[in-house]
Protein backbone atom coordinates (compact mmCIF):
# COMPACT_ATOMS: atom_id res chain seq x y z
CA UNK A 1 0.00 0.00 0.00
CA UNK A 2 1.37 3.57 -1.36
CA UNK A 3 0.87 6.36 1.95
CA UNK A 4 0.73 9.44 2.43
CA UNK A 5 0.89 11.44 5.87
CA UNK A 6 0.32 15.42 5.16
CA UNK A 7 0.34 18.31 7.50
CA UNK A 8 1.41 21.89 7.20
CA UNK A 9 0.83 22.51 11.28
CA UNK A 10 4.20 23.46 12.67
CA UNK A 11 3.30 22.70 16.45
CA UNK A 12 6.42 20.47 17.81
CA UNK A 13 4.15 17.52 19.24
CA UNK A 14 1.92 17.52 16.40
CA UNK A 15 4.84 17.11 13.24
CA UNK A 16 6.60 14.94 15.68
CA UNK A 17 3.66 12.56 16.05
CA UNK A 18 2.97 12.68 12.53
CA UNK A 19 6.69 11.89 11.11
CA UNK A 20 6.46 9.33 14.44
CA UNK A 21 2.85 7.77 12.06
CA UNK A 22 4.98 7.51 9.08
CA UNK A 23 7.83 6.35 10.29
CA UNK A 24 5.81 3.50 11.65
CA UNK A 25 4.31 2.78 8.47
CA UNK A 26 7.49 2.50 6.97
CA UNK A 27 8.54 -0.11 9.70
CA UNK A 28 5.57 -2.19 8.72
CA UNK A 29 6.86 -1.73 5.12
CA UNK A 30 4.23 0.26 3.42
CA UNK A 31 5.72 2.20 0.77
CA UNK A 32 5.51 5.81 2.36
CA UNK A 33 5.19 9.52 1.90
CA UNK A 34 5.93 12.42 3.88
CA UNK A 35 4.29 15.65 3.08
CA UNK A 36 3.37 14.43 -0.16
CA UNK A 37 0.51 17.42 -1.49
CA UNK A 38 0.24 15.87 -4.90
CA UNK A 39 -0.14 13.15 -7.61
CA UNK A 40 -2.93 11.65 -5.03
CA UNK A 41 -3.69 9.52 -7.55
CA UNK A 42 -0.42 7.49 -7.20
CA UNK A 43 -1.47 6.84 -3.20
CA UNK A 44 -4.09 4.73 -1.57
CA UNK A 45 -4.37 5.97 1.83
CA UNK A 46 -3.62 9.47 2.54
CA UNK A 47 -4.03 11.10 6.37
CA UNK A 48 -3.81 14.03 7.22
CA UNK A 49 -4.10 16.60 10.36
CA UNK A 50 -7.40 18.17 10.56
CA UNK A 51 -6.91 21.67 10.31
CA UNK A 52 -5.34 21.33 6.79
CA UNK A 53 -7.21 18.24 5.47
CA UNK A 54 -7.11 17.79 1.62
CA UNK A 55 -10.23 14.87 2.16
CA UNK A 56 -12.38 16.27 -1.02
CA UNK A 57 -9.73 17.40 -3.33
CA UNK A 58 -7.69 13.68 -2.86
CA UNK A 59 -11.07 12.04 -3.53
CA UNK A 60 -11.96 14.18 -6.23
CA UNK A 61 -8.27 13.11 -7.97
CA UNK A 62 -8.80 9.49 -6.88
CA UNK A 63 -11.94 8.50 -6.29
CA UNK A 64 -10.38 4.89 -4.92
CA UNK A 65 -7.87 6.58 -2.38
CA UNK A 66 -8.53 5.56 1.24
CA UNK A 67 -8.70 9.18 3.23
CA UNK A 68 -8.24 10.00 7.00
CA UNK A 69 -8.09 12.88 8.91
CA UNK A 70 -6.01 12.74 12.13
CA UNK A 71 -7.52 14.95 14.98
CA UNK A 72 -10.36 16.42 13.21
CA UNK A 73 -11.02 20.22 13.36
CA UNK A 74 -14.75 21.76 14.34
CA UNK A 75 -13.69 25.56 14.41
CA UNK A 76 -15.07 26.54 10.63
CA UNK A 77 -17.50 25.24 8.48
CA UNK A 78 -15.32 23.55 5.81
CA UNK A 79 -13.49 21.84 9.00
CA UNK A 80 -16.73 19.84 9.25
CA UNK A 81 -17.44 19.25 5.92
CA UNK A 82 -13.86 17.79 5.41
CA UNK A 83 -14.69 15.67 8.73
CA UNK A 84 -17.63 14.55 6.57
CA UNK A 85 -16.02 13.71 2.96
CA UNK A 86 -13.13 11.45 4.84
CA UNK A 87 -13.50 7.95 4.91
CA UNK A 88 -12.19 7.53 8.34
CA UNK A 89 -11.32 9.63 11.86
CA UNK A 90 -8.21 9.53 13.69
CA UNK A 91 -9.71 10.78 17.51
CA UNK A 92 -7.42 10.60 20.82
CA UNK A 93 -9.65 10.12 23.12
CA UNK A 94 -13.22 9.22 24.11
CA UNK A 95 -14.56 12.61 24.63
CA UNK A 96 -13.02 13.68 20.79
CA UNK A 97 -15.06 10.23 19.41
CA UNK A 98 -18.41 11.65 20.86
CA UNK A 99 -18.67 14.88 19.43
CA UNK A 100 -17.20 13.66 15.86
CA UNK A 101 -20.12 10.68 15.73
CA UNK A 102 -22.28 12.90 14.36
CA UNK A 103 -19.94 13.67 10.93
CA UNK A 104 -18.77 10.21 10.27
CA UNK A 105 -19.53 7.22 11.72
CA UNK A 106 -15.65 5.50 10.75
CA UNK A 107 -13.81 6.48 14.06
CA UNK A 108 -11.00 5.21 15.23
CA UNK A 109 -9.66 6.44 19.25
CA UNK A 110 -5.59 6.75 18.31
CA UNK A 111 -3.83 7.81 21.01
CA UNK A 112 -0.67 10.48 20.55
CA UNK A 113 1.64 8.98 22.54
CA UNK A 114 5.24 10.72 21.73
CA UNK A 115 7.63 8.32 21.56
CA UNK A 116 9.64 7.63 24.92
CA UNK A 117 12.23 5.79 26.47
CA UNK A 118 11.28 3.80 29.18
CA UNK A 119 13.54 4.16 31.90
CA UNK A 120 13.69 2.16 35.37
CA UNK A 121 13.07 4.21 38.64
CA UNK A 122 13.15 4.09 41.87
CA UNK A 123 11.49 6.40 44.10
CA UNK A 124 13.28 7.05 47.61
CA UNK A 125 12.60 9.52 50.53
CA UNK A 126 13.59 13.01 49.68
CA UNK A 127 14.10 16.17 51.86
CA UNK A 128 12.28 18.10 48.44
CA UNK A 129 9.84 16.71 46.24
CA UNK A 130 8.85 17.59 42.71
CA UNK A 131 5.64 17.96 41.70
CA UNK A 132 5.79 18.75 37.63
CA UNK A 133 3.25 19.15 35.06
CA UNK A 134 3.93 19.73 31.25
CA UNK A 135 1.55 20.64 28.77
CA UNK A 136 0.30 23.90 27.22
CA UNK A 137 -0.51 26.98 29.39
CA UNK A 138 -4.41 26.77 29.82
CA UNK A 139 -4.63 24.05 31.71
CA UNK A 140 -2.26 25.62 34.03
CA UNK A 141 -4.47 29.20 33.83
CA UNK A 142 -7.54 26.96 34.75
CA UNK A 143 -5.93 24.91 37.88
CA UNK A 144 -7.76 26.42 40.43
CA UNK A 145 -8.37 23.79 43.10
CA UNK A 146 -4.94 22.35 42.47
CA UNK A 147 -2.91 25.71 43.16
CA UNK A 148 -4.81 25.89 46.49
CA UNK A 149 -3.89 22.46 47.23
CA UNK A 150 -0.22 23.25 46.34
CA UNK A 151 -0.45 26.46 48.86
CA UNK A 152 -1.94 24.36 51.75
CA UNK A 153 0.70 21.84 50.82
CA UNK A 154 3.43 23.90 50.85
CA UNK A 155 2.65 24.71 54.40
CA UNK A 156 4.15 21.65 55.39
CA UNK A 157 6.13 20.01 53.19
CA UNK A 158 9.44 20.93 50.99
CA UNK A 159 7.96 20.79 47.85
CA UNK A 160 8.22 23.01 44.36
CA UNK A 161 5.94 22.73 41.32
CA UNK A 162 7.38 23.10 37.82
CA UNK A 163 5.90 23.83 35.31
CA UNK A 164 7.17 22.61 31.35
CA UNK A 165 4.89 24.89 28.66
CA UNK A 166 6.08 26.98 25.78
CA UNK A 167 6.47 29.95 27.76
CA UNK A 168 7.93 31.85 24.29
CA UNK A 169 4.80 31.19 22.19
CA UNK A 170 1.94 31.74 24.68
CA UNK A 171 3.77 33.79 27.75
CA UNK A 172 4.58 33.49 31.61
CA UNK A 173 1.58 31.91 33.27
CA UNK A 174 -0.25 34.14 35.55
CA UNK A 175 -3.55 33.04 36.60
CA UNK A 176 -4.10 30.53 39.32
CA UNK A 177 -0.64 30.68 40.19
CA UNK A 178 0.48 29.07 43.73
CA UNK A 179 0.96 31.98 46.20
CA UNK A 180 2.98 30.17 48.81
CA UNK A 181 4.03 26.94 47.09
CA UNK A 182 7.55 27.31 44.90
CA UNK A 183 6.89 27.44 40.81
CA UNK A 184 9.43 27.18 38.34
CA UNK A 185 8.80 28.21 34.96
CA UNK A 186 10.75 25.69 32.00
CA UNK A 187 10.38 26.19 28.36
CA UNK A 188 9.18 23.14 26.65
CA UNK A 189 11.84 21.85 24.16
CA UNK A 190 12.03 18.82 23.01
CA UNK A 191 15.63 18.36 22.91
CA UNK A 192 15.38 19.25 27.23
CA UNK A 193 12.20 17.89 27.40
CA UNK A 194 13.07 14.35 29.27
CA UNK A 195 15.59 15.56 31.26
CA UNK A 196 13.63 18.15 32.93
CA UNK A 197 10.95 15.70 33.77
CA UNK A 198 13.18 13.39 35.14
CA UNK A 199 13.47 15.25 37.94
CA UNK A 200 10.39 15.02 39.10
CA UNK A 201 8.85 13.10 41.99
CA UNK A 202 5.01 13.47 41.18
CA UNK A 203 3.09 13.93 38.10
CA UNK A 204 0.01 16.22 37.64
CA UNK A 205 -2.71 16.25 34.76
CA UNK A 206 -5.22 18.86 35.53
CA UNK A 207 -7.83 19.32 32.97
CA UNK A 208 -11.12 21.04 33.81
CA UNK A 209 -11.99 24.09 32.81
CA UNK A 210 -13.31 26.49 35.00
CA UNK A 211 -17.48 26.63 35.37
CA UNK A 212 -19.06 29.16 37.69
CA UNK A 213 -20.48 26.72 40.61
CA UNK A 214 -22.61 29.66 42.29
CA UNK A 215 -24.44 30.31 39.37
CA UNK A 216 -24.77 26.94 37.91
CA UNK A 217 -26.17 25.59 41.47
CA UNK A 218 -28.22 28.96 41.48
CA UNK A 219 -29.64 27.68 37.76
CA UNK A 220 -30.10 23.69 38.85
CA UNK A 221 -32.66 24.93 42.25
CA UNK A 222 -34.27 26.88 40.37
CA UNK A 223 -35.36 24.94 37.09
CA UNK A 224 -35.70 22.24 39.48
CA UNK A 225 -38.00 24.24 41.84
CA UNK A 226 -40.62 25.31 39.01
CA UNK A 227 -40.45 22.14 36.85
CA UNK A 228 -42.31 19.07 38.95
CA UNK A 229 -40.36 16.13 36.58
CA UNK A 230 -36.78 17.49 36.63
CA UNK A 231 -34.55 15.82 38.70
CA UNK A 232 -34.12 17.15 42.56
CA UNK A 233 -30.98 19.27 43.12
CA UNK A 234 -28.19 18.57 45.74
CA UNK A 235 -25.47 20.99 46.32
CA UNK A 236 -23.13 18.09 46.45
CA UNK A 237 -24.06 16.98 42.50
CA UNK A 238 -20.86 17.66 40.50
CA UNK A 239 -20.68 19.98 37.56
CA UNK A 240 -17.93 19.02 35.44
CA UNK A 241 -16.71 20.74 32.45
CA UNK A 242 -13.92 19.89 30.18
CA UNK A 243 -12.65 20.62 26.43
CA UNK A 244 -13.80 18.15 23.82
CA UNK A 245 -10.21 17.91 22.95
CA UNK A 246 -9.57 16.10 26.48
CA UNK A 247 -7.42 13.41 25.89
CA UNK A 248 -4.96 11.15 27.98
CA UNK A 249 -1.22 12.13 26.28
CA UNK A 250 0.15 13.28 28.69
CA UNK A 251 -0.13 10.08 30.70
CA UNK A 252 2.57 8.68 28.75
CA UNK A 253 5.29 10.27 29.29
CA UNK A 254 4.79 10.02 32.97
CA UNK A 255 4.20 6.55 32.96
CA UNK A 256 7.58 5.63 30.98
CA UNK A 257 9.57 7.50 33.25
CA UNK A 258 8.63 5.96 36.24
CA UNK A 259 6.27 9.14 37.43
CA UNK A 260 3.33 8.67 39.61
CA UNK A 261 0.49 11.00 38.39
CA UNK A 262 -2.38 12.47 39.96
CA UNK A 263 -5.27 13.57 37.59
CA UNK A 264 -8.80 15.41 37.27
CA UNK A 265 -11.02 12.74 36.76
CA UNK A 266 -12.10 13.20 32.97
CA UNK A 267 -13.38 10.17 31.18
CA UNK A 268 -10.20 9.87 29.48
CA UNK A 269 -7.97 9.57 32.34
CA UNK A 270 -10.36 7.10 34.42
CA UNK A 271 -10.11 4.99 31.15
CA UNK A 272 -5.93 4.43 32.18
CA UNK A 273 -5.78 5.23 35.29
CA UNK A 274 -7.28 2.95 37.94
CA UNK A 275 -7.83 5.21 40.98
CA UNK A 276 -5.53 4.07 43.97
CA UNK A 277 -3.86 1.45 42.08
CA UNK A 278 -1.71 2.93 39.19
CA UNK A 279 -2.63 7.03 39.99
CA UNK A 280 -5.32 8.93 41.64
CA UNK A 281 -8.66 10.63 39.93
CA UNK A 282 -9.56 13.61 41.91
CA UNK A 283 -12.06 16.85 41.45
CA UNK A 284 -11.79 18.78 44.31
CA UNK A 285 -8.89 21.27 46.27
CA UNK A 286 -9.27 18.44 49.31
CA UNK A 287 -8.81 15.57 46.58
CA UNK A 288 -5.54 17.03 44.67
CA UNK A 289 -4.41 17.58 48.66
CA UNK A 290 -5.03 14.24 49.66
CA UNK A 291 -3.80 12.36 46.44
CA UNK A 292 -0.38 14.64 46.39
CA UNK A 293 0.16 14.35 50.28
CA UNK A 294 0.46 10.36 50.44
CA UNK A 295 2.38 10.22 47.40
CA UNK A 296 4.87 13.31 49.06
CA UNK A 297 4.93 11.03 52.47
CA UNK A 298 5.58 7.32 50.45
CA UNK A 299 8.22 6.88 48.36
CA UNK A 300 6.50 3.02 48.62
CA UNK A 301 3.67 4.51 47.28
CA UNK A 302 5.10 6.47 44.43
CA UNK A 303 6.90 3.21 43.15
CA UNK A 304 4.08 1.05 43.54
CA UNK A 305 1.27 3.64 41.63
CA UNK A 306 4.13 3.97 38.96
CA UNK A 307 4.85 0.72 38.06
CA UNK A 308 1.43 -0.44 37.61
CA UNK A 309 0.57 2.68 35.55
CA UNK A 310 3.46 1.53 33.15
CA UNK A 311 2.84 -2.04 33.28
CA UNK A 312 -1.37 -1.08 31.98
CA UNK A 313 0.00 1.37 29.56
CA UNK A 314 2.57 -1.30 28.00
CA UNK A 315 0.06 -4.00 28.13
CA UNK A 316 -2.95 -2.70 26.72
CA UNK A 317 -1.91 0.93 24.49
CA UNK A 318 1.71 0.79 23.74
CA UNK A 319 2.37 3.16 20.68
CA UNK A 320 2.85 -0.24 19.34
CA UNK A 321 -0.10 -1.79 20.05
CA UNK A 322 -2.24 1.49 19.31
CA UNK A 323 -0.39 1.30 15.77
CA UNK A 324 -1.29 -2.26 15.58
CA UNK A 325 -4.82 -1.45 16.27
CA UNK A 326 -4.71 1.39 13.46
CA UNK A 327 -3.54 -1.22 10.42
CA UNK A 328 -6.36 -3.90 11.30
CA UNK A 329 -8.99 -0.88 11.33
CA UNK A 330 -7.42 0.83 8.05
CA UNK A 331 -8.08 -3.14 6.43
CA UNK A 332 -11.23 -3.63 7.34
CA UNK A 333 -12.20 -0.14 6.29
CA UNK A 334 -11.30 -1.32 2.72
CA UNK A 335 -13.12 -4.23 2.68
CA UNK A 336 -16.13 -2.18 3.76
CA UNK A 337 -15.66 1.02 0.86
């Protein structure tokens, strides 16, 4: 089979996870194409990253070419419609498949996992402990509970949060920053990228985005005051919101370095992580306090939550076996079109 794997994006994680698609294609010796924009007509499957799919024009050259669209796009209209006119989805996570349903019904959940060396750790008791988090600067803008947690924290323990984001591109965080606990700021590189986490004691994954709870509470009495059938309101019933591009990536790298992680409790996360076993799911200020605080206190605990984390992740969603996963799909696709 003749491939081509097409993006113009110049965001680090996303060419690196797209030369890391080919590259695996090539391994499984398909005859492949980086970057390829023309002659589809000398290519059978084409993929490409949502933003600057090609789904209509390749099929309109080749009627016959297989065409996917990795991480799918909603923002504009012709981002649908290209969503549409592909024969398959690439989607990293539950939450992306459920909102992309409703444009085509060929979806397949591919996690991004950059490639990373797994290296053996083991966790010992420390006069300072690390708690890091990498990823891009909103989810550190929307931590709320977590900072608090990292203040109250900080009270008694020797700890410092880092924080890995592309300071450069996006700016210094700001909002929700710890008061009392110690940040460091690190620009993500790739080339510094390992090292820096491999520093760290504790991994973090927030991921909610902020909802006002006064107003939405406010909102739930009341409809549920005047309307006899609607369900009765609690003040203890959870109102979760999250971005439809929630997805678990940043578990990896964690997870191959030996880090125990903490995370918000989105679907994706609960889907890898089992809670007390290989990480902890929290919500609240009190959960990120109590998760972080027995993981600070037990080095035991920190090797123990690791190792199982790696040992699911290997088992079950290796890059390998996602990849794996992907070439069955792709031939039973044809079969089917």
């Amino acid at each position: 089979m003749r491939v081509a794997v097409n993006t113009n994006y110049k965001g680090n994680a996303t060419e690196a996870c797209l030369h890391d698609l080919a590259e695996k294609f090539a391994k499984a010796e398909y005859d492949v194409s980086y970057n390829n924009w023309d002659n589809y007509q000398d290519y059978d499957l084409v993929i490409f990253v949502g933003n600057d799919s090609e789904a209509r024009k390749a099929k309109q050259i080749n009627p016959k070419i297989l065409t996917g669209i990795l991480c799918p796009y909603l923002d504009e209209k012709r981002h649908r419609e290209e969503s549409k006119a592909a024969d398959f989805l690439l989607v990293d996570s539950l939450e992306m498949r459920e909102v992309f349903l409703k444009y085509n019904k060929n979806i397949i959940v591919y996690y991004i996992f950059p490639e990373t060396e797994e290296t053996a750790r083991n966790h010992i008791a420390k006069d300072k402990i690390i708690i890091n988090y990498h990823g891009n600067k909103t989810h550190l803008s929307c931590m709320d509970n977590l900072s608090k947690a990292l203040d109250e924290l900080a009270l008694k323990h020797n700890i410092e949060f880092r924080a890995i984001y592309n300071i450069k591109r996006y700016g210094k965080w700001k909002k929700n920053l710890p008061k009392r606990c110690p940040v460091r700021h690190i620009q993500w590189l790739k080339e510094d990228f390992r090292q820096n986490l491999m520093q760290s004691d504790i991994g973090v994954i927030p991921a909610k985005v902020p909802i006002n709870l006064s107003l939405g509470r406010m909102t739930t009495r009341l409809i549920s005051s005047f309307f006899y059938n609607w369900p009765r309101y609690y003040r203890e019933d959870y109102l979760l919101r999250f971005k439809h591009a929630t997805n678990p990536g940043r578990v990896y790298a964690f997870s191959q370095l030996g880090i125990p992680v903490v995370a918000d409790f989105m679907p994706s996360y609960c889907q890898i992580i089992e809670d007390g076993k290989s990480g902890f799911l929290v919500y609240s200020q009190e959960g990120w306090y109590n998760a972080l605080e027995k993981l600070i206190l037990s080095p035991e605990l920190r090797n123990e939550l690791s190792w199982n984390l790696r040992d699911f992740i290997n088992s079950n969603c290796s890059p390998e076996i996602n990849f794996q996963k992907l070439l069955k799909f792709i031939e039973n696709l044809k079969l089917k079109i």
